[in-house]
Protein backbone atom coordinates (compact mmCIF):
# COMPACT_ATOMS: atom_id res chain seq x y z
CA UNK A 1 -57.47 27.26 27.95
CA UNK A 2 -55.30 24.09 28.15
CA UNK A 3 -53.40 23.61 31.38
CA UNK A 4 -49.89 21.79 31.05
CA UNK A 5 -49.01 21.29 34.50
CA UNK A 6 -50.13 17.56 34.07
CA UNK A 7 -48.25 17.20 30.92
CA UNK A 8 -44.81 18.79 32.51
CA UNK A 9 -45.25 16.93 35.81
CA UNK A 10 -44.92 13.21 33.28
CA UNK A 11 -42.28 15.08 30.90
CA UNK A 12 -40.28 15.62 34.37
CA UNK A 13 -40.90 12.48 35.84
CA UNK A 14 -39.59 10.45 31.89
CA UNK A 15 -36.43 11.90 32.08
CA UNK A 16 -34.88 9.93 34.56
CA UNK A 17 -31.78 8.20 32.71
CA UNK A 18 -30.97 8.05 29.23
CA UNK A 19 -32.69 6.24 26.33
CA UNK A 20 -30.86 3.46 23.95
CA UNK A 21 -30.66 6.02 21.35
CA UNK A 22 -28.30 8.27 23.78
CA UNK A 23 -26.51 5.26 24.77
CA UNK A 24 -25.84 4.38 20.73
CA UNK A 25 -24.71 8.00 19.60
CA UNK A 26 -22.38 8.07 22.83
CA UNK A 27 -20.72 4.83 21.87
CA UNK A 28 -20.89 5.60 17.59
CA UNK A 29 -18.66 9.06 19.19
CA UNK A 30 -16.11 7.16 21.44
CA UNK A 31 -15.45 4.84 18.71
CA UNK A 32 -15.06 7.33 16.00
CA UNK A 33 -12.56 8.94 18.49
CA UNK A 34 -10.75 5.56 18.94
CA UNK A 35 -10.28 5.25 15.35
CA UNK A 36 -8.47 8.41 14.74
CA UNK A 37 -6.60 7.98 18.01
CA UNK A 38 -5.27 4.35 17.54
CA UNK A 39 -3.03 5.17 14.39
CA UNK A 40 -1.27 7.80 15.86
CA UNK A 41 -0.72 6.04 19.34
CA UNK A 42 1.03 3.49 16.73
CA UNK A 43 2.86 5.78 14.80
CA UNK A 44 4.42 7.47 18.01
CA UNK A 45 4.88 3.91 19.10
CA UNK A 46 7.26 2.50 16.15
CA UNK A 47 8.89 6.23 16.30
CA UNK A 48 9.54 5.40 19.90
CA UNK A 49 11.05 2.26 19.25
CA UNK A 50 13.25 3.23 15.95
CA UNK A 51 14.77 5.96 18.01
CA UNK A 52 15.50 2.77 20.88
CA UNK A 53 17.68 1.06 17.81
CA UNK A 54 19.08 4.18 17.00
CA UNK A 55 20.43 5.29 20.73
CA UNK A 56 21.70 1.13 21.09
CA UNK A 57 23.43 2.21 17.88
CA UNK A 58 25.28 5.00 19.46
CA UNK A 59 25.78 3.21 23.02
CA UNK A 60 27.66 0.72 20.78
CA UNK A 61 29.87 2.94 18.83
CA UNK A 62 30.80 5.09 21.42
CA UNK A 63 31.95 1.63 23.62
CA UNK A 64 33.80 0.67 20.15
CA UNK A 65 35.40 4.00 20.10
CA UNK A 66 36.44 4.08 23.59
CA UNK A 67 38.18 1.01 23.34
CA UNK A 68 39.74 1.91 19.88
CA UNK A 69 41.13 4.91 21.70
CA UNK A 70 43.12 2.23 24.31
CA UNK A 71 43.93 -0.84 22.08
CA UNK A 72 44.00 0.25 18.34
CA UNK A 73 41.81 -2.03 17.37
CA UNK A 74 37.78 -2.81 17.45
CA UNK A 75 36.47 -5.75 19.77
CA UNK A 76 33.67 -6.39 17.38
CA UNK A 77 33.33 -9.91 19.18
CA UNK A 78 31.84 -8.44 22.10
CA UNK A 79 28.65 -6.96 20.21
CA UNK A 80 27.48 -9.95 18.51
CA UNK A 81 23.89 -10.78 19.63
CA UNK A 82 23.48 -8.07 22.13
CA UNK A 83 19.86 -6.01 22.43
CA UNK A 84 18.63 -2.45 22.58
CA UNK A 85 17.75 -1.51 26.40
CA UNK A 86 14.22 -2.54 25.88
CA UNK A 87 14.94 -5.63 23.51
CA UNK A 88 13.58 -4.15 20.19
CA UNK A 89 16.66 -4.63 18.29
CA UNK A 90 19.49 -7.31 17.92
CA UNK A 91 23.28 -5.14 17.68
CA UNK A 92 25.15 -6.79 15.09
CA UNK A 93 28.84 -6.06 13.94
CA UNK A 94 30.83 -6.67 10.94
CA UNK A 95 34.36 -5.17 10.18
CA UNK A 96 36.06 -5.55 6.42
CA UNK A 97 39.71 -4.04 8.27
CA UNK A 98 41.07 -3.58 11.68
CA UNK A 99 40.21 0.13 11.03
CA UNK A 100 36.39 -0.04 10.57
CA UNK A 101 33.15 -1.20 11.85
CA UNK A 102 29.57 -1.77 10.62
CA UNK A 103 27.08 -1.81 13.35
CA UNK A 104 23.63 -3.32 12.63
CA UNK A 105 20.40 -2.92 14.66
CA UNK A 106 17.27 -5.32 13.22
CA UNK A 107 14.23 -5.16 15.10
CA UNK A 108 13.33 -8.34 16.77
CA UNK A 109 9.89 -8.30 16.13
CA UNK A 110 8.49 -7.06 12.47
CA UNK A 111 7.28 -3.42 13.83
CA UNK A 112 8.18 -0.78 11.03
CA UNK A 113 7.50 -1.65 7.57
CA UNK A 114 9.50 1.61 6.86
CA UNK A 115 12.59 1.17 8.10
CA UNK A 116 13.95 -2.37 8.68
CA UNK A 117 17.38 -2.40 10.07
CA UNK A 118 19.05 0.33 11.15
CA UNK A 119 23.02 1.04 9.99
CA UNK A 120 26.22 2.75 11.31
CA UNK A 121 29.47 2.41 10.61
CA UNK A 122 32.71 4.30 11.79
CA UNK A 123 32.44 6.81 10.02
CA UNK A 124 29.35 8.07 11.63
């Protein structure tokens, strides 16, 4: 008959720690994770930042609005050059007739390839 203690006792006594092998497959798994994580946390990112030009968009026309309301007429003057809360977009302002506007919000830095500058005009 064959008696394993002696072998168990040194199987026991080898499995303190991990091997290289273990330490490989762990990292080959965390970087397969990272790969499929990183394009989303982008995606969400540029989303995040389109919807910033989109809100300074708003913010703008409702200030344009609000001051239409008193004076009858838009102070396009005061837009020129201003930024989004978080400095992702430049506001810019044209106006063809006292009666309109054309707000434009272009990122600052090249971030969306989709969707380059962002427009609204008084008409909504």
């Amino acid at each position: 008959m064959v008696d394993f203690q002696p072998i168990l006792a040194t199987m026991t006594t080898m499995n303190k720690g991990f091997s290289f092998i273990e330490l490989i497959f762990a990292l080959v798994i965390i970087s397969i994770i990272a790969s499929m994580a990183f394009p989303n946390y982008r995606f969400t990112l540029v989303k995040t930042h389109r919807l910033e030009g989109q809100t300074a968009l708003l913010l703008a026309a409702t200030k344009l609005e609000a001051h239409y309301a008193r004076e009858h007429a838009y102070p396009i003057d005061t837009l020129q050059g201003t930024r989004s809360p978080n400095g992702w977009y430049t506001i810019t302002a044209t106006q063809n007739t006292p009666h309109d506007f054309t707000l434009y919000a272009t990122p600052v830095v090249n971030q969306d390839s989709r969707c380059q500058t962002l427009t609204f005009n008084h008409l909504g």
